[in-house]
N, C-alpha and C. Protein backbone atom coordinates (compact mmCIF):
# COMPACT_ATOMS: atom_id res chain seq x y z
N UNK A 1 -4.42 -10.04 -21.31
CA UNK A 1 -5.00 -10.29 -20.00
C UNK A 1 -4.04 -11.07 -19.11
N UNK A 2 -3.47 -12.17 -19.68
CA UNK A 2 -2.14 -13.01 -18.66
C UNK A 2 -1.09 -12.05 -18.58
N UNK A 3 -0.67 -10.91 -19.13
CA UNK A 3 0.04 -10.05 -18.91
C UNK A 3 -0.38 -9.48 -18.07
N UNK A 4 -1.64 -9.10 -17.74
CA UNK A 4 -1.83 -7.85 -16.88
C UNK A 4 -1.99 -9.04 -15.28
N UNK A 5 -2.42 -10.10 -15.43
CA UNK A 5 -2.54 -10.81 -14.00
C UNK A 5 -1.11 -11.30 -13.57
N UNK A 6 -0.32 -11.59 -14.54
CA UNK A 6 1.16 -12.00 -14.37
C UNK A 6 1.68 -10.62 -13.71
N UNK A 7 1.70 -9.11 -14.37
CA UNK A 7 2.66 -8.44 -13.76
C UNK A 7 1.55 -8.17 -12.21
N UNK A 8 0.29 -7.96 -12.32
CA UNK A 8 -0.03 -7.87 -11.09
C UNK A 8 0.65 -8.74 -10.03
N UNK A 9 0.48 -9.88 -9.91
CA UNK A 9 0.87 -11.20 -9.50
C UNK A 9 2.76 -10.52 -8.79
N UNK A 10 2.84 -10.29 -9.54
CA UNK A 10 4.59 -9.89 -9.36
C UNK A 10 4.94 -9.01 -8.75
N UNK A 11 3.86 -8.05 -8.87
CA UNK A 11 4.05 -6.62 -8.28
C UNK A 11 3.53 -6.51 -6.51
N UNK A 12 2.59 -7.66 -6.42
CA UNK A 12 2.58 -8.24 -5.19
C UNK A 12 2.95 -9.14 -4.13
N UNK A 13 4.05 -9.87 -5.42
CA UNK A 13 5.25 -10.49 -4.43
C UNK A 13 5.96 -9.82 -4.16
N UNK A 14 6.51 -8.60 -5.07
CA UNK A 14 7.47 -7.58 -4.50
C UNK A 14 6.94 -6.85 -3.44
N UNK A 15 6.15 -6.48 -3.55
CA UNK A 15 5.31 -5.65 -2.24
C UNK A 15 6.29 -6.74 -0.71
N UNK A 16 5.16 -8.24 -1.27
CA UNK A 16 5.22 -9.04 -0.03
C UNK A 16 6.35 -9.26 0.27
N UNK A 17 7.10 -9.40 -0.48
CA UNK A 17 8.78 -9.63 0.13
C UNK A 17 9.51 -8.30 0.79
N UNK A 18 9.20 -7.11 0.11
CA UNK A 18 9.62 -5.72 0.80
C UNK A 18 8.99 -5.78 2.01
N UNK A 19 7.59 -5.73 2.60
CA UNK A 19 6.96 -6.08 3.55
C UNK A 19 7.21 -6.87 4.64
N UNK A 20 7.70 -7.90 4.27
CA UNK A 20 8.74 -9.15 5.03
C UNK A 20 10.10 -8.92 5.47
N UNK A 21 10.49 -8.13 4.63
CA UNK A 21 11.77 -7.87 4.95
C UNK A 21 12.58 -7.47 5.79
N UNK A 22 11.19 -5.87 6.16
CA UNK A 22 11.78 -5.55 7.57
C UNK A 22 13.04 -4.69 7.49
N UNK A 23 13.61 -4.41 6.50
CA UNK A 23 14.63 -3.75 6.36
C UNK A 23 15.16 -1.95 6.36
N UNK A 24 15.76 -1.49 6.33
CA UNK A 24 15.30 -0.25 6.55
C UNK A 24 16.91 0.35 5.88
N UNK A 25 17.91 1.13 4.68
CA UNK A 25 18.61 1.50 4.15
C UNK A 25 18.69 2.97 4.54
N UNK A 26 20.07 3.03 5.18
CA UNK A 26 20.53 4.19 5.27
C UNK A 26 21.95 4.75 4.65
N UNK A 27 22.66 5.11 3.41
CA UNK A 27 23.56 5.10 3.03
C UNK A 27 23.60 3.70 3.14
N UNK A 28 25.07 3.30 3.15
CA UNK A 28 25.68 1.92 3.24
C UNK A 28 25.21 0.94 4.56
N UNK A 29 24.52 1.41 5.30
CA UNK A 29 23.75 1.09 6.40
C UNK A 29 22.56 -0.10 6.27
N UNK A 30 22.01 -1.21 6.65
CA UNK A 30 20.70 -1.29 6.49
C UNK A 30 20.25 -1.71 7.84
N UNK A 31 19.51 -1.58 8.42
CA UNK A 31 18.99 -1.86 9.61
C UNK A 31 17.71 -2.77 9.81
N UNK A 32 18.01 -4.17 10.52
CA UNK A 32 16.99 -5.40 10.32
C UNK A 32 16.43 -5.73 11.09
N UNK A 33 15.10 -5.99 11.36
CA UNK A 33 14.20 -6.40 11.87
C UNK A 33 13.81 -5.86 12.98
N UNK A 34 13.81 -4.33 13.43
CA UNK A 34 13.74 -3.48 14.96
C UNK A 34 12.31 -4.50 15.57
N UNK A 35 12.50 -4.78 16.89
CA UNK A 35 11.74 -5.36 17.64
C UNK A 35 11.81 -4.64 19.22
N UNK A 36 10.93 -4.86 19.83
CA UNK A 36 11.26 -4.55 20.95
C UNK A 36 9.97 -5.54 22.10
N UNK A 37 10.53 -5.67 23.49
CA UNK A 37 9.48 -6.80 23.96
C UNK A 37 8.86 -6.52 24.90
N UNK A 38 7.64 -6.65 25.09
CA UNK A 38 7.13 -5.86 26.13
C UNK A 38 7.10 -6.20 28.05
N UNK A 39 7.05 -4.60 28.18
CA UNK A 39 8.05 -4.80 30.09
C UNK A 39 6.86 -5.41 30.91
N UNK A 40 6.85 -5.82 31.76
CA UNK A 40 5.89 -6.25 32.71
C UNK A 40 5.17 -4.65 33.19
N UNK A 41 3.69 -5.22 33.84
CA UNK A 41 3.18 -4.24 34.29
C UNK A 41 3.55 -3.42 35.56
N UNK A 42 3.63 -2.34 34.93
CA UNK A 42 4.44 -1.25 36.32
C UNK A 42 5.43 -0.95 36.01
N UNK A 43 6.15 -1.88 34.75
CA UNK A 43 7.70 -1.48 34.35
C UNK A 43 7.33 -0.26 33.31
N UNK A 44 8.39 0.96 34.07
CA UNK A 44 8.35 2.03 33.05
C UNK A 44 8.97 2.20 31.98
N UNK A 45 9.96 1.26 31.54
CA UNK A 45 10.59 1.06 30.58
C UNK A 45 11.18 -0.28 30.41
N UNK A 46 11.27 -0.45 28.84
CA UNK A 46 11.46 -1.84 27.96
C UNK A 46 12.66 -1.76 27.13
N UNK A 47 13.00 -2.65 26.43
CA UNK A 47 14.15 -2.81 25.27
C UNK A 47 13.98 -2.79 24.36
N UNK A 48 14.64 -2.27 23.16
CA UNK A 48 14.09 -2.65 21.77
C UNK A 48 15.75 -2.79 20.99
N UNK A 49 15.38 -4.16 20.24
CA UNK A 49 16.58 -4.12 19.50
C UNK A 49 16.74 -4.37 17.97
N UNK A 50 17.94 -3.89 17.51
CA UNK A 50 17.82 -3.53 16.11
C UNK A 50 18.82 -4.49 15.24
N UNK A 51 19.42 -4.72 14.43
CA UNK A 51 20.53 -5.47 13.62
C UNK A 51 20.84 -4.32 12.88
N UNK A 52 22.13 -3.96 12.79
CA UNK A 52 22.88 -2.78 11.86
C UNK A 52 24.06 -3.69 10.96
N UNK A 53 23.73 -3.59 9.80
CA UNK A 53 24.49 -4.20 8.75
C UNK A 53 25.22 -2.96 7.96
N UNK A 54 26.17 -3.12 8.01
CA UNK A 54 27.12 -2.21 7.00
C UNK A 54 28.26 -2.94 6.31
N UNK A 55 27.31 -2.56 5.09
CA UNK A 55 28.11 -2.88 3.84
C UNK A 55 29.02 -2.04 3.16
N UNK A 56 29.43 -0.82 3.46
CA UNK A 56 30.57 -0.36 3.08
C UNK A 56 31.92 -0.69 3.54
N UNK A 57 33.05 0.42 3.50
CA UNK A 57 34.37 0.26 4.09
C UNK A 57 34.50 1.19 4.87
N UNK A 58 33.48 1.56 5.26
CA UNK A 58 33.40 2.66 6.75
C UNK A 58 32.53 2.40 8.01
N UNK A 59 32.87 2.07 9.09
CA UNK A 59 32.65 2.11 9.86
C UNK A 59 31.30 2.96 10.40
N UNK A 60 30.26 2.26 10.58
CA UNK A 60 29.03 3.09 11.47
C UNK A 60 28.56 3.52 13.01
N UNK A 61 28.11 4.42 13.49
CA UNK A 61 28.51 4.43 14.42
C UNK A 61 26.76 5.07 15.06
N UNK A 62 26.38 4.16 15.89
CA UNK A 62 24.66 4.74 16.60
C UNK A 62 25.15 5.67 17.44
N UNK A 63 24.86 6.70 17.32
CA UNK A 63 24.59 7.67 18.76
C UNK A 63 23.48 8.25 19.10
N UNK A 64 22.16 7.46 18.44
CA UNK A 64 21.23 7.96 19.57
C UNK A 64 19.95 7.62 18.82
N UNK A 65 19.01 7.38 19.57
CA UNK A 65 17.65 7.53 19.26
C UNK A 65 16.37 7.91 19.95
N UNK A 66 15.30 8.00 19.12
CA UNK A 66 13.96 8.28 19.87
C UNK A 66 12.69 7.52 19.13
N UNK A 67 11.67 8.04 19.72
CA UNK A 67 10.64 7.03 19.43
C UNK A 67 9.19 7.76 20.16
N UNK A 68 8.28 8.36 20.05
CA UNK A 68 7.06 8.69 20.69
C UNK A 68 6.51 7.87 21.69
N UNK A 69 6.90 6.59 21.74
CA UNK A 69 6.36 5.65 22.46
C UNK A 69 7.25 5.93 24.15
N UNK A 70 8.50 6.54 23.93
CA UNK A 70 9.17 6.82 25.54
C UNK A 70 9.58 8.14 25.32
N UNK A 71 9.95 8.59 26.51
CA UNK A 71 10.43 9.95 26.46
C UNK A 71 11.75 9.93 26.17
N UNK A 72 12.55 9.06 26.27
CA UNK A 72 13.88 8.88 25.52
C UNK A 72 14.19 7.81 25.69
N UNK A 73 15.31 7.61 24.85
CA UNK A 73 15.92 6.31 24.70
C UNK A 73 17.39 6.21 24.58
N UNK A 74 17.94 5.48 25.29
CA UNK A 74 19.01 5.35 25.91
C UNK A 74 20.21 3.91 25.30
N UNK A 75 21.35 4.30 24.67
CA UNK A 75 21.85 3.02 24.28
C UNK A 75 22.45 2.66 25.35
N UNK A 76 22.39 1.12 25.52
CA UNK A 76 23.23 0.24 26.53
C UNK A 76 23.70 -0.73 25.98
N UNK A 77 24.15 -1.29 26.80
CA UNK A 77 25.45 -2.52 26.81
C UNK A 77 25.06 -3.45 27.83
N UNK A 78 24.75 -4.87 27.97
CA UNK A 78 24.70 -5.42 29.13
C UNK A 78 25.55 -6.99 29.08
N UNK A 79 26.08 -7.04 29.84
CA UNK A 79 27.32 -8.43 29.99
C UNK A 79 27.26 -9.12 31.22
N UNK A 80 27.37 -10.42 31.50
CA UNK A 80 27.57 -11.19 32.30
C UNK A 80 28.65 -11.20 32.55
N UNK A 81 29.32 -10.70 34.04
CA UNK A 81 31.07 -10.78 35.06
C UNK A 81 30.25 -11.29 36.07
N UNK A 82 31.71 -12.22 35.64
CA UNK A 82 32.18 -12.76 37.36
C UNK A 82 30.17 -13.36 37.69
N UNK A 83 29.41 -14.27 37.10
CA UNK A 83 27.85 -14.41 37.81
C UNK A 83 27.31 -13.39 38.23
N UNK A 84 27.43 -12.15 37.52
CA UNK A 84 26.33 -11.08 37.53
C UNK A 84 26.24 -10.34 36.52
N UNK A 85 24.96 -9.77 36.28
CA UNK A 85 24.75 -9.01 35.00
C UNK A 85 24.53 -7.73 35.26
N UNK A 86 25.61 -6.86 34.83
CA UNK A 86 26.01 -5.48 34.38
C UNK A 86 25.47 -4.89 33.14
N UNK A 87 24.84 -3.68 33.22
CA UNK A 87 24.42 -3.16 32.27
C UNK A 87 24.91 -1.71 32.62
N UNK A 88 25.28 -1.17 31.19
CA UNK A 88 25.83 0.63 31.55
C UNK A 88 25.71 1.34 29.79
N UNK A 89 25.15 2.43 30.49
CA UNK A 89 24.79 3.40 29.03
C UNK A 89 26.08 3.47 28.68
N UNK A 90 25.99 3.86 27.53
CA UNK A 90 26.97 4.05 26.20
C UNK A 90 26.34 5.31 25.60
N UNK A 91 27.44 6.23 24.84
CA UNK A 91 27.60 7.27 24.18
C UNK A 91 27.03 7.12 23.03
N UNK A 92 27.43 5.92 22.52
CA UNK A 92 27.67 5.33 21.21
C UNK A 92 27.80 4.01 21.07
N UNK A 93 27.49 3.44 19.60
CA UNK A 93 27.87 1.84 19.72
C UNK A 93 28.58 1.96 18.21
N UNK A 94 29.40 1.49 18.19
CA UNK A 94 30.10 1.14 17.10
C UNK A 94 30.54 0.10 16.49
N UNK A 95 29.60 -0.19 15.03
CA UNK A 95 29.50 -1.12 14.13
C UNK A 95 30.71 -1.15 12.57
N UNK A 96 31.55 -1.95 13.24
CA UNK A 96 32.88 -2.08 11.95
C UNK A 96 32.31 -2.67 10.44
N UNK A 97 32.34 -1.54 9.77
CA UNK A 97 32.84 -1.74 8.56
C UNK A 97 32.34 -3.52 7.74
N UNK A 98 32.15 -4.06 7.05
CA UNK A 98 31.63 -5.43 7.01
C UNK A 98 31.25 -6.26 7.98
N UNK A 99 30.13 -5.85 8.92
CA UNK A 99 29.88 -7.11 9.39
C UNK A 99 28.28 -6.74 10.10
N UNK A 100 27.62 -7.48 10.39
CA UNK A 100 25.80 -7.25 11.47
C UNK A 100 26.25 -7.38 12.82
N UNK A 101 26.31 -5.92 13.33
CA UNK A 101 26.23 -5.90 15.22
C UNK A 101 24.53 -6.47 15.36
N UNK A 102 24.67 -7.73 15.68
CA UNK A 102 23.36 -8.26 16.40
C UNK A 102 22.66 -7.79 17.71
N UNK A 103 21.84 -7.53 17.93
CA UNK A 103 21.51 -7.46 19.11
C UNK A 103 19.78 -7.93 19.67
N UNK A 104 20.31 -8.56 20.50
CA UNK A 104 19.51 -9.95 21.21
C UNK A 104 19.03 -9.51 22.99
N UNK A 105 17.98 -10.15 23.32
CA UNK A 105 17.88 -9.95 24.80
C UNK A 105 18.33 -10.78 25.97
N UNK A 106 19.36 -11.66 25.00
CA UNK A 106 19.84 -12.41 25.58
C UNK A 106 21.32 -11.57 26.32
N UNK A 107 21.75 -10.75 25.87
CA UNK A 107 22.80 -9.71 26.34
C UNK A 107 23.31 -8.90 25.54
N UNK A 108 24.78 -7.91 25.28
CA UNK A 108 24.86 -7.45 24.76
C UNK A 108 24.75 -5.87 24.40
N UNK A 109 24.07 -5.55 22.81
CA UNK A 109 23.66 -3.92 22.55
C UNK A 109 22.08 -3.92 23.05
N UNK A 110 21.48 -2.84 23.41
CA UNK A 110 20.37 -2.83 23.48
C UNK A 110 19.79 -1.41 23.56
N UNK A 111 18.66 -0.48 22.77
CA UNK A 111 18.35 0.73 23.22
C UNK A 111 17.19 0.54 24.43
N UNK A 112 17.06 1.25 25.24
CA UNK A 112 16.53 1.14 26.60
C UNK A 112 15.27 2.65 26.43
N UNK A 113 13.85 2.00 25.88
CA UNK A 113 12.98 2.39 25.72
C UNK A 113 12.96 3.28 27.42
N UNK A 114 13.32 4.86 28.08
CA UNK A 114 12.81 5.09 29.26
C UNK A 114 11.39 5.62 29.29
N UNK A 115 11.17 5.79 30.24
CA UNK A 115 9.82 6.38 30.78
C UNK A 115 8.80 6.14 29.60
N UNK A 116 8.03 4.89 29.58
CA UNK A 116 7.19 4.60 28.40
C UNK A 116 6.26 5.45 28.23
N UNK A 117 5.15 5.86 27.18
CA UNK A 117 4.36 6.66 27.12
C UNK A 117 3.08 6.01 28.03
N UNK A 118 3.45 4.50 26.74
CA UNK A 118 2.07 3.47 27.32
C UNK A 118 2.85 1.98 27.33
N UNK A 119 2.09 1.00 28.08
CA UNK A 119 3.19 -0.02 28.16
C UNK A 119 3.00 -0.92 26.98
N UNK A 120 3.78 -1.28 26.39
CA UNK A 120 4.03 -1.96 25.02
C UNK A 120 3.43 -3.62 25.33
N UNK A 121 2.49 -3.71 23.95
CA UNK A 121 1.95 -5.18 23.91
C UNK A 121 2.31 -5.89 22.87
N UNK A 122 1.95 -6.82 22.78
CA UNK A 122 2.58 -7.52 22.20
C UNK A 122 1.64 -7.60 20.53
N UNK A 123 2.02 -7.30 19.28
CA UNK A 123 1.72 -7.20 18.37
C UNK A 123 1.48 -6.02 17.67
N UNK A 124 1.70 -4.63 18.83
CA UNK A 124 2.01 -3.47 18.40
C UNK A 124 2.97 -3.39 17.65
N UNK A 125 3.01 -2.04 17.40
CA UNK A 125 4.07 -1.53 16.33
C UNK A 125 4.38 0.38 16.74
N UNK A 126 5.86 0.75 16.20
CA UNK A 126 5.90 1.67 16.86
C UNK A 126 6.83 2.44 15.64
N UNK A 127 6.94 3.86 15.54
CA UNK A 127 8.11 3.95 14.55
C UNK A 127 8.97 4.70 16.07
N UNK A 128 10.62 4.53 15.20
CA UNK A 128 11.76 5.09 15.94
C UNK A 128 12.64 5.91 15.19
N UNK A 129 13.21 6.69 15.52
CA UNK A 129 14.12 7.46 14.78
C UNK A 129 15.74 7.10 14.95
N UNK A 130 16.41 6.18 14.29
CA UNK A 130 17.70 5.73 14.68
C UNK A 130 18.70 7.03 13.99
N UNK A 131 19.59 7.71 14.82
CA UNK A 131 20.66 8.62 14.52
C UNK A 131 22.05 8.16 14.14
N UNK A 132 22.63 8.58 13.03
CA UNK A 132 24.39 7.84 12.63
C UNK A 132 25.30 9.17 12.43
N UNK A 133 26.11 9.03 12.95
CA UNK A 133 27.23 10.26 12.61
C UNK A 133 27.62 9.83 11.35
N UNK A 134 27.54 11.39 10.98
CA UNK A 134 28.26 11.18 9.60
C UNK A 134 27.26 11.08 8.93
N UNK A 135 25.85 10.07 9.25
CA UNK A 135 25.24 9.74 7.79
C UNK A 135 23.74 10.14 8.43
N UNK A 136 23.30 10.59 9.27
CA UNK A 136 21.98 10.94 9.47
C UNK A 136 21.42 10.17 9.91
N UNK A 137 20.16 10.31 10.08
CA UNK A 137 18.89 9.68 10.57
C UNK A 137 18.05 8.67 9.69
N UNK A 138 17.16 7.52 9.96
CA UNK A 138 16.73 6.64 9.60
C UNK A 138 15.33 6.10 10.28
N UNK A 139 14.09 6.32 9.71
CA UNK A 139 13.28 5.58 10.85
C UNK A 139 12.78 4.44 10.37
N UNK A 140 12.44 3.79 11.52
CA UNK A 140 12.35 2.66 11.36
C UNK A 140 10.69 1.98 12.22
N UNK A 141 10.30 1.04 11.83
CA UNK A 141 9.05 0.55 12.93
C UNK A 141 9.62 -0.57 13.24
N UNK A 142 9.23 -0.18 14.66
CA UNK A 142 9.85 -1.46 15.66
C UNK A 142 8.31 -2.41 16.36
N UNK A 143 8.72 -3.40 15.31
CA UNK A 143 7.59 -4.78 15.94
C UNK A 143 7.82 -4.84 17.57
N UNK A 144 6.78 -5.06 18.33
CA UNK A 144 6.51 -5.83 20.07
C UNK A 144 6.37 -6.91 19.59
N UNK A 145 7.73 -7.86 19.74
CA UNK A 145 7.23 -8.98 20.29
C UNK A 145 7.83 -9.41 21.20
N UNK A 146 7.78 -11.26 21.53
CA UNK A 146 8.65 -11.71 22.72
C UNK A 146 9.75 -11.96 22.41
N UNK A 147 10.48 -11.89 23.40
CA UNK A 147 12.07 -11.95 23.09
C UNK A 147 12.90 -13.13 21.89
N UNK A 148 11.94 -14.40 22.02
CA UNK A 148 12.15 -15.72 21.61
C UNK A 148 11.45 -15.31 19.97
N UNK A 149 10.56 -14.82 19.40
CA UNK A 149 10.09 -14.73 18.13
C UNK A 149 10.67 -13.49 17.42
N UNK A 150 11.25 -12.45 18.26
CA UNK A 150 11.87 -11.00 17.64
C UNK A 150 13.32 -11.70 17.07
N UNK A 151 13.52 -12.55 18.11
CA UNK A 151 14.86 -13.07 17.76
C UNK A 151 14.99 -13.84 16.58
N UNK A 152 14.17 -14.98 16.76
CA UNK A 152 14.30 -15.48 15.68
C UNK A 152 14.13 -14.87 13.92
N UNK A 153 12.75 -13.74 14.22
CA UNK A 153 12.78 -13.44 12.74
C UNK A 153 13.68 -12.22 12.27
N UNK A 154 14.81 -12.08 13.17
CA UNK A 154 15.61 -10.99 13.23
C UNK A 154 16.50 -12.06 12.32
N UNK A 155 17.12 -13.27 13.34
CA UNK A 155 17.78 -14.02 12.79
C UNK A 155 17.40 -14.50 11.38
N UNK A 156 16.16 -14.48 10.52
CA UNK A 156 15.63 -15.21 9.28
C UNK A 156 16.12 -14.31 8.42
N UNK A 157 16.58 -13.08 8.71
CA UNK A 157 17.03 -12.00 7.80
C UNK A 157 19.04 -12.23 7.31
N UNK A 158 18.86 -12.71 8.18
CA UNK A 158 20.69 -13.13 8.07
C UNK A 158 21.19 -14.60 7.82
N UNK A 159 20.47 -14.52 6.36
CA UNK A 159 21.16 -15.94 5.23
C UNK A 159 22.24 -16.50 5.39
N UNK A 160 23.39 -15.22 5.31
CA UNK A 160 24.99 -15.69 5.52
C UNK A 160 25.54 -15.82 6.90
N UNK A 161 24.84 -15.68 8.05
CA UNK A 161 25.35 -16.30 9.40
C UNK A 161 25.62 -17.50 9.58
């Protein structure tokens, strides 16, 4: 009987920690904590961002995704010049070989949820389809939250930062 409540017991921390984790394995790929935050009302489109970890010796490379929740989705780039903020689509984003391309709403990578279906709240959930040359497709569910809590539990996933 302590056998059978012990491995139960265990088999539901593993659950809970897979659950927590948030993680998502694609080849040498893993992809952490997809979030995205929701746009003000009237805004037809929002952000959602992902962490791409690659642990191989090859280079990964996003070129594209989707999601039911917009009619497409668009990778960008956005940077602060010169006291203004620039943002411009990208083809592609490319993640070297050992290391986590972060991405934050503070600037940076970002996929650009367009033309929403419905406007995203906060504690929804959504799945997405992330695309990799070379290695295929991956989906993933992307938590709504606010920019300040996506971040952080994006960040709880990355021990060695």
């Amino acid at each position: 009987m302590r056998l059978s409540v012990s491995l139960l017991l265990a088999a539901g921390l593993s659950l809970s920690a897979s659950a927590l984790a948030h993680e998502y394995p694609l080849e040498d790929i893993v992809v952490v904590h997809p979030f995205a935050t929701p746009a003000p009302p009237g805004v037809p489109h929002a952000a959602a961002y992902v962490d791409i970890r690659v642990e191989g010796d090859t280079p990964a490379v996003l070129i594209g995704a989707s999601t039911p929740a917009s009619e497409s989705v668009a990778l960008y780039e956005t940077r602060r010049e010169e006291g203004e903020t620039q943002s411009r689509r990208l083809e592609r984003i490319e993640v070297p070989a050992g290391i986590t391309q972060l991405m934050r709403p503070e600037g940076g990578y970002h996929l650009k949820l367009e033309e929403l279906v419905a406007p995203l709240r906060l504690g929804e959930r959504f799945p997405m389809t992330l695309e990799f040359a070379e290695r295929g497709e991956v989906e993933v569910e992307v938590w709504v939250q606010s920019a300040e809590r996506g971040s952080e539990a994006a960040d709880g996933h990355h021990h060695d930062l």
